[in-house]
Protein backbone atom coordinates (compact mmCIF):
# COMPACT_ATOMS: atom_id res chain seq x y z
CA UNK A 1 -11.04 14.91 -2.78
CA UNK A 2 -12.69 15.33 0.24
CA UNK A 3 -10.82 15.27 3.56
CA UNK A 4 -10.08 11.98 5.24
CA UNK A 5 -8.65 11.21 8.01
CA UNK A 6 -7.08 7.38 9.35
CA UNK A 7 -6.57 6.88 13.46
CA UNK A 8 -5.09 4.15 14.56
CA UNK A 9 -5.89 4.40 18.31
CA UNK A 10 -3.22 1.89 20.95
CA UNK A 11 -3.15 -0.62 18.70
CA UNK A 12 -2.16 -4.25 19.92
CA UNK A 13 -1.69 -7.52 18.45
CA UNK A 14 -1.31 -10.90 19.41
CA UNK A 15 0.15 -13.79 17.34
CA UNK A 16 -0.05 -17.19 19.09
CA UNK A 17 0.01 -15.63 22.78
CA UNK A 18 3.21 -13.94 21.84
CA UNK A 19 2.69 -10.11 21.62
CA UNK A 20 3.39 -8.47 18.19
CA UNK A 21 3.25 -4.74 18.94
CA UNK A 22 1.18 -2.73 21.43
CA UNK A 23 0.25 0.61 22.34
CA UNK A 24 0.78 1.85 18.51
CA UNK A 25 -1.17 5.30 17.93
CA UNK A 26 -0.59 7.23 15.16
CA UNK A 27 -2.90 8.98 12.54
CA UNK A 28 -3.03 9.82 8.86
CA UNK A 29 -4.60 13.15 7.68
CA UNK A 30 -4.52 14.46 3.64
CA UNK A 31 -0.96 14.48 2.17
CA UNK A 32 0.56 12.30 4.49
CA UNK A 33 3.21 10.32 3.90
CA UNK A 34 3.13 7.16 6.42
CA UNK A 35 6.55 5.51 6.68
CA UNK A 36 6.75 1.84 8.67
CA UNK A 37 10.15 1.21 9.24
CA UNK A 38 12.25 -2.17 11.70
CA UNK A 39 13.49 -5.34 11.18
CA UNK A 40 12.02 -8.38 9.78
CA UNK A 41 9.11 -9.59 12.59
CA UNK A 42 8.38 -6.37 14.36
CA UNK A 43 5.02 -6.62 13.07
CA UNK A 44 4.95 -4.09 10.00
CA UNK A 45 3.05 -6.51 7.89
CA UNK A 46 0.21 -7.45 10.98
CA UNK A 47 0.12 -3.40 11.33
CA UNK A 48 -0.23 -2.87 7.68
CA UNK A 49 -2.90 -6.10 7.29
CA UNK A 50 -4.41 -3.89 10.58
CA UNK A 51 -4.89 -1.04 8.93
CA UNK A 52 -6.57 -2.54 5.84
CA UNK A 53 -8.97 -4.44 7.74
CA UNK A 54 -7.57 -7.83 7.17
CA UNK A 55 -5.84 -8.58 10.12
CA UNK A 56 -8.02 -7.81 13.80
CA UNK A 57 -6.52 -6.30 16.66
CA UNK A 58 -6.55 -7.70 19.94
CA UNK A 59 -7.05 -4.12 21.55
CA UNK A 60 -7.34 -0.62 20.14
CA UNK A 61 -9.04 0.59 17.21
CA UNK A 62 -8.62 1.88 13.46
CA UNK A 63 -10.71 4.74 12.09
CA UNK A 64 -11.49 6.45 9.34
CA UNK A 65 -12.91 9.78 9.71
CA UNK A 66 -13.92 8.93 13.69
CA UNK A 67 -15.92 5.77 12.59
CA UNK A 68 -14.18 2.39 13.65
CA UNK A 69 -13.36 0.53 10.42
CA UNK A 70 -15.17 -2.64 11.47
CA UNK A 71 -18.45 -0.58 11.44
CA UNK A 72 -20.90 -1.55 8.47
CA UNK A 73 -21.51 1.64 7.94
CA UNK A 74 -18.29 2.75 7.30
CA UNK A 75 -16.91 3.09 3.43
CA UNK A 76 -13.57 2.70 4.06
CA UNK A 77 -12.96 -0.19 1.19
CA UNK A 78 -14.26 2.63 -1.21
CA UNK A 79 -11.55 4.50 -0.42
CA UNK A 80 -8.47 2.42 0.14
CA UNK A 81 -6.32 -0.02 -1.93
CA UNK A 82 -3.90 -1.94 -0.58
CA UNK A 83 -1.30 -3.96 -2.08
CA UNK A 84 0.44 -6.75 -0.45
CA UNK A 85 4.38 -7.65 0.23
CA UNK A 86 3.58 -10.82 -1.93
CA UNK A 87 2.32 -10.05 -5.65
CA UNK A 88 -1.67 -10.88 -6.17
CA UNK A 89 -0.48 -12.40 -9.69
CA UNK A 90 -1.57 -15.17 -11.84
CA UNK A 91 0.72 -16.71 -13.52
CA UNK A 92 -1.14 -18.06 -16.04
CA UNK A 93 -1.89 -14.65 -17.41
CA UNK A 94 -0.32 -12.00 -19.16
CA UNK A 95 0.63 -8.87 -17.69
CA UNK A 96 -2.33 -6.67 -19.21
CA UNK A 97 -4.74 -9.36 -18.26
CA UNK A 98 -3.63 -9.58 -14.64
CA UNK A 99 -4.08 -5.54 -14.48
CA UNK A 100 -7.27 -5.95 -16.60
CA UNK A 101 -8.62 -8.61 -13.99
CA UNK A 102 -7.67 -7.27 -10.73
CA UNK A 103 -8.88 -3.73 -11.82
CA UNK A 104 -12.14 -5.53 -12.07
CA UNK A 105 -12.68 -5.68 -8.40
CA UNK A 106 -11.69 -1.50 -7.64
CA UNK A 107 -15.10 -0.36 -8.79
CA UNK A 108 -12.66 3.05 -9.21
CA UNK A 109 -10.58 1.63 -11.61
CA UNK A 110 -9.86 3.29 -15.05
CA UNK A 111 -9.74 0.23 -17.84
CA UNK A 112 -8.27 2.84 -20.21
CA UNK A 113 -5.56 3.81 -17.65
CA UNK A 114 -3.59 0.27 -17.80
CA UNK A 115 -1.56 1.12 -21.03
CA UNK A 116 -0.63 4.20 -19.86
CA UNK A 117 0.04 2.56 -16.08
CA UNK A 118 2.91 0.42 -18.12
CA UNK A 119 3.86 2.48 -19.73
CA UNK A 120 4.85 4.23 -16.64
CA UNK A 121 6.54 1.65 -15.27
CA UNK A 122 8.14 0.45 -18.49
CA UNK A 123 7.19 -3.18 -18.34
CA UNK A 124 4.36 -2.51 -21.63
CA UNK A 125 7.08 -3.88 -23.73
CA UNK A 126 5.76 -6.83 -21.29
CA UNK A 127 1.84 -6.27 -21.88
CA UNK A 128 1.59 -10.01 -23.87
CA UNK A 129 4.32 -11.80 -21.57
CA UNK A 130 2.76 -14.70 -18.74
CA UNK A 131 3.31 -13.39 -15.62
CA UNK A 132 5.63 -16.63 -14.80
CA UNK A 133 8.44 -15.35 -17.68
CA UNK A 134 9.09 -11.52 -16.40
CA UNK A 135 11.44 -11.35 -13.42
CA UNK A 136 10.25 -10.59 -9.79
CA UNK A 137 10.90 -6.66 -10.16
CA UNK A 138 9.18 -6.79 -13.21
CA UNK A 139 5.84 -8.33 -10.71
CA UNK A 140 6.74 -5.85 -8.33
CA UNK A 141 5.50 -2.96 -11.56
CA UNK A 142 2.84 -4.56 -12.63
CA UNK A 143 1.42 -4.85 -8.71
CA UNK A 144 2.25 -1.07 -8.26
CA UNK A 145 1.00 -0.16 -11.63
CA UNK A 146 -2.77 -0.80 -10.33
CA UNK A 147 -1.76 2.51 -8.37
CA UNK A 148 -2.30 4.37 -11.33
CA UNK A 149 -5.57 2.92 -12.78
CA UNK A 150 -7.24 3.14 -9.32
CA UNK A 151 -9.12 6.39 -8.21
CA UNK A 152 -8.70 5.37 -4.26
CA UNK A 153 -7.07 8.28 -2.15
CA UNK A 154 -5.41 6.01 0.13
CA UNK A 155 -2.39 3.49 -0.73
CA UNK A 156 -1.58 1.18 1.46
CA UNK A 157 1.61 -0.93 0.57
CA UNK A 158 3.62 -3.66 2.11
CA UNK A 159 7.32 -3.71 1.40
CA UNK A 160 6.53 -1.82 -2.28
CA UNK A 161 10.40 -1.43 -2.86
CA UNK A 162 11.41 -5.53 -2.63
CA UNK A 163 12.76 -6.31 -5.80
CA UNK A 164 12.93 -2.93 -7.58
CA UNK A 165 16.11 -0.92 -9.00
CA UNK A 166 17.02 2.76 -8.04
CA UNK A 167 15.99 4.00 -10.91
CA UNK A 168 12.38 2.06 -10.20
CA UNK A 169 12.54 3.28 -6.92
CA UNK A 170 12.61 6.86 -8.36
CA UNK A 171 9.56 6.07 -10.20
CA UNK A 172 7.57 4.89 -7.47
CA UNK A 173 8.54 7.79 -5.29
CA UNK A 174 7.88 10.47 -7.99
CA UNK A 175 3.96 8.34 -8.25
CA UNK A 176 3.85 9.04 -4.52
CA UNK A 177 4.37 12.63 -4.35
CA UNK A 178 2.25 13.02 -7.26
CA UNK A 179 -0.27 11.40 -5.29
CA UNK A 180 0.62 13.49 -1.99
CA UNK A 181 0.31 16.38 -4.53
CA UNK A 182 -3.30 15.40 -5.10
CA UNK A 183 -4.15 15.12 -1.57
CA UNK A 184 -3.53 11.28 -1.44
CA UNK A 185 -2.02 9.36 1.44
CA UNK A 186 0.36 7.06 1.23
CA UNK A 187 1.13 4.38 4.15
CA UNK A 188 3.63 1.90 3.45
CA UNK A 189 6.22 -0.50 5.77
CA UNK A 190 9.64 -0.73 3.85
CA UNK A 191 13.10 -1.81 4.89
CA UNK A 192 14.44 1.45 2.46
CA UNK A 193 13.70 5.30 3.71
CA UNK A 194 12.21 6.94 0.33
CA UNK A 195 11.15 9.68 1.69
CA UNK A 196 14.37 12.09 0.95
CA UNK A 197 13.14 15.19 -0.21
CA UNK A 198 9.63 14.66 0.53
CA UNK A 199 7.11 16.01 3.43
CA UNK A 200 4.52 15.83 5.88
CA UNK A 201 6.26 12.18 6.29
CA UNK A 202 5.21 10.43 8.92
CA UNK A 203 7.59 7.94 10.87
CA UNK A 204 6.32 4.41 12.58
CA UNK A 205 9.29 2.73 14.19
CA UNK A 206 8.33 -0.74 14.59
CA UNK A 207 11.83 -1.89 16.44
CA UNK A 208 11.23 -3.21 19.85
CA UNK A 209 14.99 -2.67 20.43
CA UNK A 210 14.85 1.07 19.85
């Protein structure tokens, strides 16, 4: 993979004239872990939606590889996937269509992959179930499992651990480090540290109390 690199450069956002966060620098290089840690309305979600693109800042700047991400001629999409606190899910389908369909939009998807990504997260016993009859850490998998049929180097994930056991909590870590392994980064906001035995973390302290 070639090296990439993600700045986010004093950072501030605004949410109905009340401040969110300010002043947040911090940058991402290959193998980088990026931990967003506080309590519930310190703005790890409007950081995370920041970094992705989705959400504008008031002041600062994001970006990748020196080029601001809001420039056209920047391909960050191509390289980032980013998967939200709630689950992009239809209900109506069944688990292996929802992976099928949403792969369709990551041009870097691997169709063949999606088997083996449930497989992973044991929820292929699952593959023929609606969405709308597994339970919500059940969801949770089958969002994260588009982690392993993408090609994108970096993961961006809001709250990824809501809803999951320890044991798939140990999964999803192990799929990080493999990915850190690889050269991946990994930025994610979570209420739960993961990061135990793992390096080149990198820690984001959201609390305004701190």
């Amino acid at each position: 993979m070639k090296s990439t690199e993600i700045s986010v450069n004093s950072a501030t956002c605004y949410k109905n004239n009340n401040l969110i966060f300010s002043d947040v620098s911090i940058s991402y290089n290959d193998g980088d872990i990026g931990i967003i840690m506080g309590p519930n309305g310190c703005g790890k979600t409007t950081l995370i939606r920041s970094i992705c693109g989705i959400q504008a800042l008031d002041e600062g700047q994001i970006l990748l590889d020196k080029i601001d991400i809001k420039n056209h001629n920047n391909n960050y999409m191509d390289k980032i996937i980013y998967i939200g606190h709630k689950n992009s899910l239809n209900n109506d389908f069944s688990v292996y269509e929802n992976l099928e369909y949403l792969s369709a939009f990551d041009s870097s998807s691997k169709i063949n992959k999606i088997n083996e990504a449930m497989k992973y997260f044991d929820i292929y016993k699952y593959r023929n179930y609606m969405v709308s009859e597994i339970s919500e850490g059940n969801k949770k998998k089958v969002s994260l499992a588009r982690l392993l049929i993408s090609q994108k180097k970096v993961w961006i994930l809001d709250e990824p651990l809501s809803y999951l056991d320890d044991t798939a909590v140990n999964i999803f870590t192990n799929l990080v480090l493999n990915h850190q392994k690889k050269g991946g980064i990994t930025i994610a906001s979570t209420h739960y540290d993961f990061s135990k035995n793992i390096n080149n973390v990198k820690y984001l302290n959201m609390d305004p109390g701190r």
